[in-house]
PDB file of N, CA and C in Angstrom:
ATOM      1  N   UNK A   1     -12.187 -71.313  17.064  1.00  0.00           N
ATOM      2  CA  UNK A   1     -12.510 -72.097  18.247  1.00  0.00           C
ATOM      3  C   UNK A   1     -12.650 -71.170  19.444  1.00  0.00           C
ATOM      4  N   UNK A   2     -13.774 -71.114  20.589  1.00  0.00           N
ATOM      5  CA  UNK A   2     -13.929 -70.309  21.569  1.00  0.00           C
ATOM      6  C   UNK A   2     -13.199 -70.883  22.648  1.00  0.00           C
ATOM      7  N   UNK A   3     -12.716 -69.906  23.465  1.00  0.00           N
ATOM      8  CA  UNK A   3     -12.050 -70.457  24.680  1.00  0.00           C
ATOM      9  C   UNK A   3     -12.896 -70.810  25.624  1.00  0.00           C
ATOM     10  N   UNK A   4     -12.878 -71.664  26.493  1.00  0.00           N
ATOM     11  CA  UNK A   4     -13.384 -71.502  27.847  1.00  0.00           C
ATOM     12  C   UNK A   4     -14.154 -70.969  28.453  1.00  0.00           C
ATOM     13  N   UNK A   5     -13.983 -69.796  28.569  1.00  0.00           N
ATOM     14  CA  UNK A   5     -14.962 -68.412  29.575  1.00  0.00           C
ATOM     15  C   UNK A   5     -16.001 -68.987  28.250  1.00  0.00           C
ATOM     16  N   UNK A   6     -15.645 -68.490  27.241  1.00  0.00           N
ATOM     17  CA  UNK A   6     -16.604 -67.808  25.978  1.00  0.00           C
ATOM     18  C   UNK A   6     -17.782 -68.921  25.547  1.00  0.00           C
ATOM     19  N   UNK A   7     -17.325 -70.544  25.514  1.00  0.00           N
ATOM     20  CA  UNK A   7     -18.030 -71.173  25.378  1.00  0.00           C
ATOM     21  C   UNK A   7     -19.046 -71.680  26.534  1.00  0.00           C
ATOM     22  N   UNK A   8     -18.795 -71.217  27.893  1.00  0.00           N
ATOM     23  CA  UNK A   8     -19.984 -71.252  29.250  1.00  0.00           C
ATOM     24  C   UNK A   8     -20.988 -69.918  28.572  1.00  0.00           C
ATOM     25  N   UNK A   9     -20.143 -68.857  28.471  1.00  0.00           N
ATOM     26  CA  UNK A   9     -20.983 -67.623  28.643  1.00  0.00           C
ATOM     27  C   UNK A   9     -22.126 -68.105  27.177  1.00  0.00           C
ATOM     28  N   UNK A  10     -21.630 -68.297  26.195  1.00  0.00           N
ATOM     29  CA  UNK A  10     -22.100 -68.526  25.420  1.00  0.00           C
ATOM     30  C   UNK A  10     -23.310 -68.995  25.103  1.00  0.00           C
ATOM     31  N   UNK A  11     -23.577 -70.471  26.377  1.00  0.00           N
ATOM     32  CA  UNK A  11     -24.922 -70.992  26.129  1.00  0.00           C
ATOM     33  C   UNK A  11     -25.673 -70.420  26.863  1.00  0.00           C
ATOM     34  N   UNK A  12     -27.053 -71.431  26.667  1.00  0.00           N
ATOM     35  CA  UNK A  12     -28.390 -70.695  27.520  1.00  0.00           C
ATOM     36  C   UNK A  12     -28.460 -70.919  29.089  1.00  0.00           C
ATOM     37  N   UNK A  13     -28.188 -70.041  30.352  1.00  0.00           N
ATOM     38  CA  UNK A  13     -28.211 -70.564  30.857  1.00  0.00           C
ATOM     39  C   UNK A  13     -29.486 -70.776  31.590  1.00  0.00           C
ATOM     40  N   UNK A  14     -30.391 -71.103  31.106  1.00  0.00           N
ATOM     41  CA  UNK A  14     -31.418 -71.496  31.796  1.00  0.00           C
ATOM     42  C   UNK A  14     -31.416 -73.004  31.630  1.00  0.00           C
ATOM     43  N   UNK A  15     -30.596 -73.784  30.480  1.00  0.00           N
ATOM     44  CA  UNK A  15     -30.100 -75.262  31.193  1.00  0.00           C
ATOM     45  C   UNK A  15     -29.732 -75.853  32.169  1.00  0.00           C
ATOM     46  N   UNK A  16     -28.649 -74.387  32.984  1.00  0.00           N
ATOM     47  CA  UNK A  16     -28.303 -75.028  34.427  1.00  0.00           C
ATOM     48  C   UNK A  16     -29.076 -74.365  35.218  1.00  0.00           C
ATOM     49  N   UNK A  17     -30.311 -74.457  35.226  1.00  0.00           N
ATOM     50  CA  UNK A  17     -31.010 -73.932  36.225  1.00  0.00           C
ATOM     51  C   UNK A  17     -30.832 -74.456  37.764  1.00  0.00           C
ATOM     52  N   UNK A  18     -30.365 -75.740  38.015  1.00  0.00           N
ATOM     53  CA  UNK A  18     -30.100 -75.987  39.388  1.00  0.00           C
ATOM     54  C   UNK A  18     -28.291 -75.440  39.712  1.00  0.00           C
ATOM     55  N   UNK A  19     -27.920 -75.008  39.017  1.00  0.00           N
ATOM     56  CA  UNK A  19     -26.372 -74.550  39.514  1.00  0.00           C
ATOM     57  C   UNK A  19     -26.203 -73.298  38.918  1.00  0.00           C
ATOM     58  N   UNK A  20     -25.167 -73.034  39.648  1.00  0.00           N
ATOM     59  CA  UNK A  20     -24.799 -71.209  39.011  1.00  0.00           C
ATOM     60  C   UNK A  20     -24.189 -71.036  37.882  1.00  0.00           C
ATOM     61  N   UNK A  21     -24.827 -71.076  36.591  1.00  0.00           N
ATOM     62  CA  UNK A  21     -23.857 -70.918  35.412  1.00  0.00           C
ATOM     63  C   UNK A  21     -22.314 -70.089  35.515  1.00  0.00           C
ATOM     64  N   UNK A  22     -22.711 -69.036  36.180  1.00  0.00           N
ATOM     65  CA  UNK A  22     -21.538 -68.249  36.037  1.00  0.00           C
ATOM     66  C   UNK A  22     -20.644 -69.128  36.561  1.00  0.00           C
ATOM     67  N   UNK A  23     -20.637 -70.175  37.295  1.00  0.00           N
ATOM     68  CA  UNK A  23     -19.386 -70.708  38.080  1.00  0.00           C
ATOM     69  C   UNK A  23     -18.759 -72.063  37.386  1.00  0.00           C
ATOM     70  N   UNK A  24     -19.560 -72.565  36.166  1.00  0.00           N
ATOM     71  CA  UNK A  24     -19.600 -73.640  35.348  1.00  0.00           C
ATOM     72  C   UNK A  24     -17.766 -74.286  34.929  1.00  0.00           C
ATOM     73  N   UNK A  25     -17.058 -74.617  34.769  1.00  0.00           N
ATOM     74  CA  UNK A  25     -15.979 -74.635  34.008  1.00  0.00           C
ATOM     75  C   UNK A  25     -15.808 -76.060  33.276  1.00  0.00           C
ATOM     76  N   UNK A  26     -15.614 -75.424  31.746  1.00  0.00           N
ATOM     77  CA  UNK A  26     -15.836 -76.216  30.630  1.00  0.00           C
ATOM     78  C   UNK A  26     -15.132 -77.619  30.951  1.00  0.00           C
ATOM     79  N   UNK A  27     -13.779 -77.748  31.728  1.00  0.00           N
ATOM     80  CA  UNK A  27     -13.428 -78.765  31.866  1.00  0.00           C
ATOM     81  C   UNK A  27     -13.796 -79.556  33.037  1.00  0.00           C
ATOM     82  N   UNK A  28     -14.193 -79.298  33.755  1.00  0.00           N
ATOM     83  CA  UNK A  28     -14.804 -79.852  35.207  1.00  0.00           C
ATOM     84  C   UNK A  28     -15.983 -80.046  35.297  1.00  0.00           C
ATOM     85  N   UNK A  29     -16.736 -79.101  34.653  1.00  0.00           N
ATOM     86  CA  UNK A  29     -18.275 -79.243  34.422  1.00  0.00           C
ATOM     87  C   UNK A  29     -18.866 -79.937  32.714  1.00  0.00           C
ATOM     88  N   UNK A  30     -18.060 -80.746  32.163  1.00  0.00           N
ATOM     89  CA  UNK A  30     -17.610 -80.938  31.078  1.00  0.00           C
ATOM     90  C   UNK A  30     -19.416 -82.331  30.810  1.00  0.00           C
ATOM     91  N   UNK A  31     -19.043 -83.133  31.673  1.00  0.00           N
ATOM     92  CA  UNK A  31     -20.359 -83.963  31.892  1.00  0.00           C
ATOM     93  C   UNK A  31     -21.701 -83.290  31.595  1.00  0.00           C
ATOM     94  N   UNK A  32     -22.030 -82.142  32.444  1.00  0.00           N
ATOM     95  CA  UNK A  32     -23.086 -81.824  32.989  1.00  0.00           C
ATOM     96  C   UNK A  32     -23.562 -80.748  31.848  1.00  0.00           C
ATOM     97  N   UNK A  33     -22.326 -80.041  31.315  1.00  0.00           N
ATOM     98  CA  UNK A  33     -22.694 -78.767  29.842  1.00  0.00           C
ATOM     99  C   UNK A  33     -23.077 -80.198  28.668  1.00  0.00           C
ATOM    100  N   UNK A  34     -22.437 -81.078  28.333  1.00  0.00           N
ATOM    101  CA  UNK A  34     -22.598 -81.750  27.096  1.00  0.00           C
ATOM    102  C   UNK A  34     -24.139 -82.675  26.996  1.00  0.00           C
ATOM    103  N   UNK A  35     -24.511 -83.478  28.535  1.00  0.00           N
ATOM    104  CA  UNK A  35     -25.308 -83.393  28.809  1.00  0.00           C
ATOM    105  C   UNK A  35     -26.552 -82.947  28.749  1.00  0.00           C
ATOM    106  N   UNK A  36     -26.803 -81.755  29.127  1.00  0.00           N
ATOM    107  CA  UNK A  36     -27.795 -80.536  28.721  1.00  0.00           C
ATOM    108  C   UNK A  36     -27.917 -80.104  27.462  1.00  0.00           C
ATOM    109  N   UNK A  37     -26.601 -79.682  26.877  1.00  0.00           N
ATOM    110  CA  UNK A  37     -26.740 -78.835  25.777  1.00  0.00           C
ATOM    111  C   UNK A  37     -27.490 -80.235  24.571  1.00  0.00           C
ATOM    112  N   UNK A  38     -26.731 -81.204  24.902  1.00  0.00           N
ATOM    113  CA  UNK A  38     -27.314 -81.933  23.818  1.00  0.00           C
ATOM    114  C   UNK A  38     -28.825 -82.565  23.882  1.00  0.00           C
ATOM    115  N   UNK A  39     -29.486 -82.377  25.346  1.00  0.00           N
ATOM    116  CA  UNK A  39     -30.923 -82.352  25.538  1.00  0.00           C
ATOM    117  C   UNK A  39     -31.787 -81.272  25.581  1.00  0.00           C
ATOM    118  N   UNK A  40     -31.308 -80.241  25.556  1.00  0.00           N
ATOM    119  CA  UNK A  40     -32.059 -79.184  25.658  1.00  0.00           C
ATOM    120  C   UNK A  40     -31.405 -77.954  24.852  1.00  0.00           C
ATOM    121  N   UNK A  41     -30.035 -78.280  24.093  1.00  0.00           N
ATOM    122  CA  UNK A  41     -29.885 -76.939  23.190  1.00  0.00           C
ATOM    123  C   UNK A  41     -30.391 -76.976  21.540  1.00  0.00           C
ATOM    124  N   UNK A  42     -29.639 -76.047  20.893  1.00  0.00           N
ATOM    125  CA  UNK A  42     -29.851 -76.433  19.679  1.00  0.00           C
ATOM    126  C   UNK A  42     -29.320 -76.624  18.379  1.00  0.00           C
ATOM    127  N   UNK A  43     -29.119 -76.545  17.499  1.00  0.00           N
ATOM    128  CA  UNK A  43     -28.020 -77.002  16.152  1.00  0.00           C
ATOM    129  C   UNK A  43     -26.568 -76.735  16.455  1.00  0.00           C
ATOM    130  N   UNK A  44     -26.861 -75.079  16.315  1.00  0.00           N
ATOM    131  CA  UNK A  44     -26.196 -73.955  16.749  1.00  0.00           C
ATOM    132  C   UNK A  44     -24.707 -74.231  18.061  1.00  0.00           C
ATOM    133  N   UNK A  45     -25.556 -74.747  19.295  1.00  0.00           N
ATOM    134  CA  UNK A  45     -24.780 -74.921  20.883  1.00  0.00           C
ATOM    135  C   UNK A  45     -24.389 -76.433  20.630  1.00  0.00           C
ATOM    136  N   UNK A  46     -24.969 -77.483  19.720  1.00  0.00           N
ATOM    137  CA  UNK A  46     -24.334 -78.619  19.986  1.00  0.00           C
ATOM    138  C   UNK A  46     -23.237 -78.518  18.730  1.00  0.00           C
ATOM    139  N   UNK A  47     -23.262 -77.610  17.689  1.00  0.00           N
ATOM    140  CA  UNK A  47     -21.744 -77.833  16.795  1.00  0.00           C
ATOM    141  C   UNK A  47     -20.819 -77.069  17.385  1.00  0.00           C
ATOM    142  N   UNK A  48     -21.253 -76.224  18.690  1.00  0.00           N
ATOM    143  CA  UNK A  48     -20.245 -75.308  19.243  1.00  0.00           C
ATOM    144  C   UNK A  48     -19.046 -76.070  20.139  1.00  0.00           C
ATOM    145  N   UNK A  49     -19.965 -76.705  20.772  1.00  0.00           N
ATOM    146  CA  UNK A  49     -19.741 -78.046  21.432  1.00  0.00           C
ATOM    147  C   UNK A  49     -19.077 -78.886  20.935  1.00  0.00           C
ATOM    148  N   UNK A  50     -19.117 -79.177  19.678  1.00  0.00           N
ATOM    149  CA  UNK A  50     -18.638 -80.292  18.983  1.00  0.00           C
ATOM    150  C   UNK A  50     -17.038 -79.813  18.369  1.00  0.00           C
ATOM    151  N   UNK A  51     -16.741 -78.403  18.063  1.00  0.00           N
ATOM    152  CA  UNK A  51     -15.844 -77.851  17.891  1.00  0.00           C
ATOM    153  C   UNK A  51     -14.985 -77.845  18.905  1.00  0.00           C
ATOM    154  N   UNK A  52     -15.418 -77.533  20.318  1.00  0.00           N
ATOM    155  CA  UNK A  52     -14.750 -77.367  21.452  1.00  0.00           C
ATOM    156  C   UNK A  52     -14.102 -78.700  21.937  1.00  0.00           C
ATOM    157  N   UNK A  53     -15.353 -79.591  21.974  1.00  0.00           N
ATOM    158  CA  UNK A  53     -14.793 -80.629  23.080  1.00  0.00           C
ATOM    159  C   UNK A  53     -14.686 -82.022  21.924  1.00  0.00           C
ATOM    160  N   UNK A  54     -14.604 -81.846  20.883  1.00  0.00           N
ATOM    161  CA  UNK A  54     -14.224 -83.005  19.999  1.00  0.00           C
ATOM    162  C   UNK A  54     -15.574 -84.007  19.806  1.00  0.00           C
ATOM    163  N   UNK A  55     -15.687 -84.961  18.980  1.00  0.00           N
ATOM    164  CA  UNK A  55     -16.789 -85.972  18.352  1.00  0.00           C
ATOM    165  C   UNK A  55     -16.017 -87.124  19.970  1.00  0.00           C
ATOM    166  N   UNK A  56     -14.552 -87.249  19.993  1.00  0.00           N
ATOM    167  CA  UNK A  56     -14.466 -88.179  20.498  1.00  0.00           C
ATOM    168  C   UNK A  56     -15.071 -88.287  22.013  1.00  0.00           C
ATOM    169  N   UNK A  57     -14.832 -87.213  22.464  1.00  0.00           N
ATOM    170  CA  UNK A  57     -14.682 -86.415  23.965  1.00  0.00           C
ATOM    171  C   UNK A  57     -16.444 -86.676  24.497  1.00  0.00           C
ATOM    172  N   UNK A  58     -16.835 -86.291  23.146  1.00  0.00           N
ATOM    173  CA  UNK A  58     -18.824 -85.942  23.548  1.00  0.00           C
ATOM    174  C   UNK A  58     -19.219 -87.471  23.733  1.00  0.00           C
ATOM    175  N   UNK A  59     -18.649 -87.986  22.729  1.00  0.00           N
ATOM    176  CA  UNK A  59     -19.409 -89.686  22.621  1.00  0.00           C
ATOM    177  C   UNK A  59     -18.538 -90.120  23.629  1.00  0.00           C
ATOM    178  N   UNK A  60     -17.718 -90.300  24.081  1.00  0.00           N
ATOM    179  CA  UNK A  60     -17.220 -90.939  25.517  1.00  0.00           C
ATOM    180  C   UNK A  60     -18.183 -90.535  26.626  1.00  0.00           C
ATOM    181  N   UNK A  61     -17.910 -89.007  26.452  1.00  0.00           N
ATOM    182  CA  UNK A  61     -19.005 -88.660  27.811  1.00  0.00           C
ATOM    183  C   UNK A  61     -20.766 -89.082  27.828  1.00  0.00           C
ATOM    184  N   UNK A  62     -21.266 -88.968  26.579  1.00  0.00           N
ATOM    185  CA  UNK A  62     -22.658 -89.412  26.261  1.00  0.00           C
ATOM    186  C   UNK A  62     -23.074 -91.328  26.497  1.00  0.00           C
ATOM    187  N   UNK A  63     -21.834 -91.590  26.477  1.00  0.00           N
ATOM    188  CA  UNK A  63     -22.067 -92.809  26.602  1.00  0.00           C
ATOM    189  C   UNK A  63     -22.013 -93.447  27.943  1.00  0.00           C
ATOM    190  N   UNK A  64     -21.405 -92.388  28.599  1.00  0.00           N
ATOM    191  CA  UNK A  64     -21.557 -92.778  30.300  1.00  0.00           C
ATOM    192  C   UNK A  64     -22.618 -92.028  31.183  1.00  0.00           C
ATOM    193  N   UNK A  65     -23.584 -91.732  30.391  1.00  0.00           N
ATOM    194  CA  UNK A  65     -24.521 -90.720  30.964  1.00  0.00           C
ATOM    195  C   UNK A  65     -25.676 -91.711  31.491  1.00  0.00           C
ATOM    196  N   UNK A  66     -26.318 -91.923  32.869  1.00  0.00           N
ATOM    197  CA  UNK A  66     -27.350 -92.607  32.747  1.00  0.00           C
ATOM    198  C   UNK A  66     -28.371 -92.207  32.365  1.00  0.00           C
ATOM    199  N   UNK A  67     -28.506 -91.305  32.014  1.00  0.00           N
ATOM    200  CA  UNK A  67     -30.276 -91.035  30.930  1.00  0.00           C
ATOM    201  C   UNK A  67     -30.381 -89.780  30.067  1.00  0.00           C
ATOM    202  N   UNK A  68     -31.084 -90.439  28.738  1.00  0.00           N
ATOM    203  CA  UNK A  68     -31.031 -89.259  28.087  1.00  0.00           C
ATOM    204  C   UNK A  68     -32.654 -89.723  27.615  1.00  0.00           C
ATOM    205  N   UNK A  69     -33.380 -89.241  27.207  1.00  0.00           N
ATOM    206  CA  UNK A  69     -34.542 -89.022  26.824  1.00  0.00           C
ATOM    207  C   UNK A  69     -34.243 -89.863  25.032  1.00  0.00           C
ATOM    208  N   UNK A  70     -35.181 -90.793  24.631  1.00  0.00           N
ATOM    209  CA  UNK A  70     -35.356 -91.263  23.294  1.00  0.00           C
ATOM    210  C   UNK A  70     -35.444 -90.850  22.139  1.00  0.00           C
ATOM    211  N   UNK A  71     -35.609 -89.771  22.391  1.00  0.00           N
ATOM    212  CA  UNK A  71     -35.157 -88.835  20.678  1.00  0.00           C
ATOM    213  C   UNK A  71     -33.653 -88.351  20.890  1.00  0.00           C
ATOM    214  N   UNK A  72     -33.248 -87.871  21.879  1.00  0.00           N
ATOM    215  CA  UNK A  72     -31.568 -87.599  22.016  1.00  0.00           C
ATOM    216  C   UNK A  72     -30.954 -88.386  21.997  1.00  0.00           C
ATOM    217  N   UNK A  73     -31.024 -89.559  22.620  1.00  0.00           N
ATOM    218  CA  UNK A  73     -30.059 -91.034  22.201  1.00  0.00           C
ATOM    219  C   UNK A  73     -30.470 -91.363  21.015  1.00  0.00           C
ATOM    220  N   UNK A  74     -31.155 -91.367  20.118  1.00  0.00           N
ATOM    221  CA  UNK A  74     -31.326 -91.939  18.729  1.00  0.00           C
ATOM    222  C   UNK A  74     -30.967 -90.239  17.890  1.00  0.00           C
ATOM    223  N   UNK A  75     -31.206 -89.518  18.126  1.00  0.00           N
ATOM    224  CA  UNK A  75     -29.878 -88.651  17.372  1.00  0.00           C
ATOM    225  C   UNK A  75     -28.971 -88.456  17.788  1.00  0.00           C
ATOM    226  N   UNK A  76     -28.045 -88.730  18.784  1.00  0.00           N
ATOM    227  CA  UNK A  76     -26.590 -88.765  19.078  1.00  0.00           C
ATOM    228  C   UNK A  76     -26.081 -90.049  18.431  1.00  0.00           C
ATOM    229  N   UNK A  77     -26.842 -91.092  18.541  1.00  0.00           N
ATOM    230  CA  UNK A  77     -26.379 -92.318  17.664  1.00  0.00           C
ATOM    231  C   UNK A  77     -26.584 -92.079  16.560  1.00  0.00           C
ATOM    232  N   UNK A  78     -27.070 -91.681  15.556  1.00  0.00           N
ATOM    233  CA  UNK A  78     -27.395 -91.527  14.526  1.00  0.00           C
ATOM    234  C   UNK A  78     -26.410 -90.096  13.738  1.00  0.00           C
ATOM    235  N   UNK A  79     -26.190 -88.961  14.552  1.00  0.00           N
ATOM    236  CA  UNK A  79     -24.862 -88.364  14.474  1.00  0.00           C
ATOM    237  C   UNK A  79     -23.387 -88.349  14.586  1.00  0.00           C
ATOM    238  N   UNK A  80     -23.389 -89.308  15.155  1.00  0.00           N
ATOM    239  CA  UNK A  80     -21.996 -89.710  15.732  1.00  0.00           C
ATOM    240  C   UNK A  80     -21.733 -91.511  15.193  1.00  0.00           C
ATOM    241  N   UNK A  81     -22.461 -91.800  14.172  1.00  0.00           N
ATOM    242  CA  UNK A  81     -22.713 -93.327  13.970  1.00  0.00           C
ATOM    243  C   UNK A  81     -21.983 -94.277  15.000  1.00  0.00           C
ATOM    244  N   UNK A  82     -22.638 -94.182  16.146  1.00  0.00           N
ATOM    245  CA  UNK A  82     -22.388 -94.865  17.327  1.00  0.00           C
ATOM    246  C   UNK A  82     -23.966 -96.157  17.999  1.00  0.00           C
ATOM    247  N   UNK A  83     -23.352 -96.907  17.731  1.00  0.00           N
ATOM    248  CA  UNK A  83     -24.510 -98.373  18.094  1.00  0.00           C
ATOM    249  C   UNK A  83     -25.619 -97.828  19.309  1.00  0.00           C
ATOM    250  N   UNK A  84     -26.456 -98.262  19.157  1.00  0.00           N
ATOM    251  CA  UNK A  84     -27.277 -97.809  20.773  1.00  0.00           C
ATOM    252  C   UNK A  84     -26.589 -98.382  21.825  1.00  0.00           C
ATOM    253  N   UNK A  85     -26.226 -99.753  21.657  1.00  0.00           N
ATOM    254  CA  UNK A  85     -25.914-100.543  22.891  1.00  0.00           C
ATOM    255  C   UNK A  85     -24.748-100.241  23.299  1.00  0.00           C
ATOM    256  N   UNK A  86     -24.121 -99.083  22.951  1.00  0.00           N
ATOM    257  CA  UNK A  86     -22.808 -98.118  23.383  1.00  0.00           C
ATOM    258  C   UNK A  86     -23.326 -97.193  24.559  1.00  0.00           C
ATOM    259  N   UNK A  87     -24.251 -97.234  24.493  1.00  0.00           N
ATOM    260  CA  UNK A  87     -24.588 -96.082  25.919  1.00  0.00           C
ATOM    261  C   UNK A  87     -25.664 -96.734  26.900  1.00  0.00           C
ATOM    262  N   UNK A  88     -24.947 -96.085  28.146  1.00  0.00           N
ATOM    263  CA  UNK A  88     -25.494 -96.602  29.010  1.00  0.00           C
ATOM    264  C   UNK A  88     -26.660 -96.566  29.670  1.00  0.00           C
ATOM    265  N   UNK A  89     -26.960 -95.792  29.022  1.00  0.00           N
ATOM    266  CA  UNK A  89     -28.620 -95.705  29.339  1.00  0.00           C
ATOM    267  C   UNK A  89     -29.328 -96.444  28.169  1.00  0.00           C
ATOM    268  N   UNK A  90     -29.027 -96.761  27.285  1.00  0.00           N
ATOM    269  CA  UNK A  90     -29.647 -97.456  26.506  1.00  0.00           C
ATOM    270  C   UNK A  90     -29.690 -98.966  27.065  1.00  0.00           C
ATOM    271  N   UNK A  91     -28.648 -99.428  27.632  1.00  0.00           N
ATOM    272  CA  UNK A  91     -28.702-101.083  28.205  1.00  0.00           C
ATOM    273  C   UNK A  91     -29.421-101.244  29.310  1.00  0.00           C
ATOM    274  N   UNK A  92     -28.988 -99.540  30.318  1.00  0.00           N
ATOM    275  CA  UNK A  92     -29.898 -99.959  31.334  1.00  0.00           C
ATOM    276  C   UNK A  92     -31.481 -99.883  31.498  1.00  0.00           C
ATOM    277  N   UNK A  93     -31.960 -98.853  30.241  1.00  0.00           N
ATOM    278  CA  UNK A  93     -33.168 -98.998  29.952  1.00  0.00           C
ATOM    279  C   UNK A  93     -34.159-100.167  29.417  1.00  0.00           C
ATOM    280  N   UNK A  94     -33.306-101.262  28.540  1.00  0.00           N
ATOM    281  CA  UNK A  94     -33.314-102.262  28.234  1.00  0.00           C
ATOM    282  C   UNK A  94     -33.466-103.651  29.212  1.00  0.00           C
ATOM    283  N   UNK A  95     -32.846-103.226  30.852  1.00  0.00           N
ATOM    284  CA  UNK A  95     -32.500-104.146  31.508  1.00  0.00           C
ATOM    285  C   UNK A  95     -34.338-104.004  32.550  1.00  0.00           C
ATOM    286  N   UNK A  96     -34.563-102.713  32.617  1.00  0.00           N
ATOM    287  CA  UNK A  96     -35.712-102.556  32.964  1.00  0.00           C
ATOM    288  C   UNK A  96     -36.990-102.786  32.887  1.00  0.00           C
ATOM    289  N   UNK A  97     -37.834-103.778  33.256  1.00  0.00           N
ATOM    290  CA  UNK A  97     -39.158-104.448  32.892  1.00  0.00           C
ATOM    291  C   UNK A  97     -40.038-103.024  33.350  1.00  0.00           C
ATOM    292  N   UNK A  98     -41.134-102.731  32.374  1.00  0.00           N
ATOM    293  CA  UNK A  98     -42.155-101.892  32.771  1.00  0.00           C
ATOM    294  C   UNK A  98     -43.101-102.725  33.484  1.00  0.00           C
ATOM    295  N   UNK A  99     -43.638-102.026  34.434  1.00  0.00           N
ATOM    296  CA  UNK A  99     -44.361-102.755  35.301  1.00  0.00           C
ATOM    297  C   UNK A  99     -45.784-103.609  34.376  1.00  0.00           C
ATOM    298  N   UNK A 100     -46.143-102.582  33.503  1.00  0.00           N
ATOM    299  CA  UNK A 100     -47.374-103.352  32.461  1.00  0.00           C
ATOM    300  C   UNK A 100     -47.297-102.263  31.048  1.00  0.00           C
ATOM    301  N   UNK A 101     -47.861-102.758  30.306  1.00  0.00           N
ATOM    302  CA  UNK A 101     -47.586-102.636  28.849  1.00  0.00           C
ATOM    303  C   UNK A 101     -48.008-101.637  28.378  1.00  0.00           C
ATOM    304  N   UNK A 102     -48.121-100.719  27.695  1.00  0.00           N
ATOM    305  CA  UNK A 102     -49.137 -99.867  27.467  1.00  0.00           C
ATOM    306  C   UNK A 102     -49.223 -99.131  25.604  1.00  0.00           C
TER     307      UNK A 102
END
């Protein structure tokens, strides 16, 4: 299991391109790494992840996220056998009328 320092330094940081990776900390910035990594990393950074911060820890936090893009919520549900209508971007996307059909 990596500590702390090792699992920031670890990923890419061109995920946090709007903040200073170097200043990241796994437990405070805990939202915003699981977040990313699981939209924009890869096999590799999300089992690193999954080692570090637990199945329970990720799906709590994923589920309070307001948006994740439709292929990442249908493989986080589908990895974590967690319902769609568990996350919150899934209901609130649901609650949303598109203006017209397409």
């Amino acid at each position: 299991m990596k500590t702390q320092p090792d699992i920031v330094k670890s990923l890419n940081p061109t995920y946090f391109w709007d903040v200073n990776a170097g200043n990241l900390d796994a437990q405070k910035s805990k939202r915003l790494i699981i977040e990313r990594v699981f939209s924009l990393g890869n096999l590799e950074e999300i089992r690193m992840l999954i080692d570090f911060y637990g199945e329970k820890q990720i799906v709590d936090t994923l589920c309070k996220v307001n948006y994740l893009d439709p292929k990442t919520l249908n493989f986080v549900s589908k990895l974590f056998k967690t319902p769609l209508e568990k996350f919150k971007c899934y209901t609130k996307a649901q609650l949303t009328q598109p203006l017209w059909n397409s």
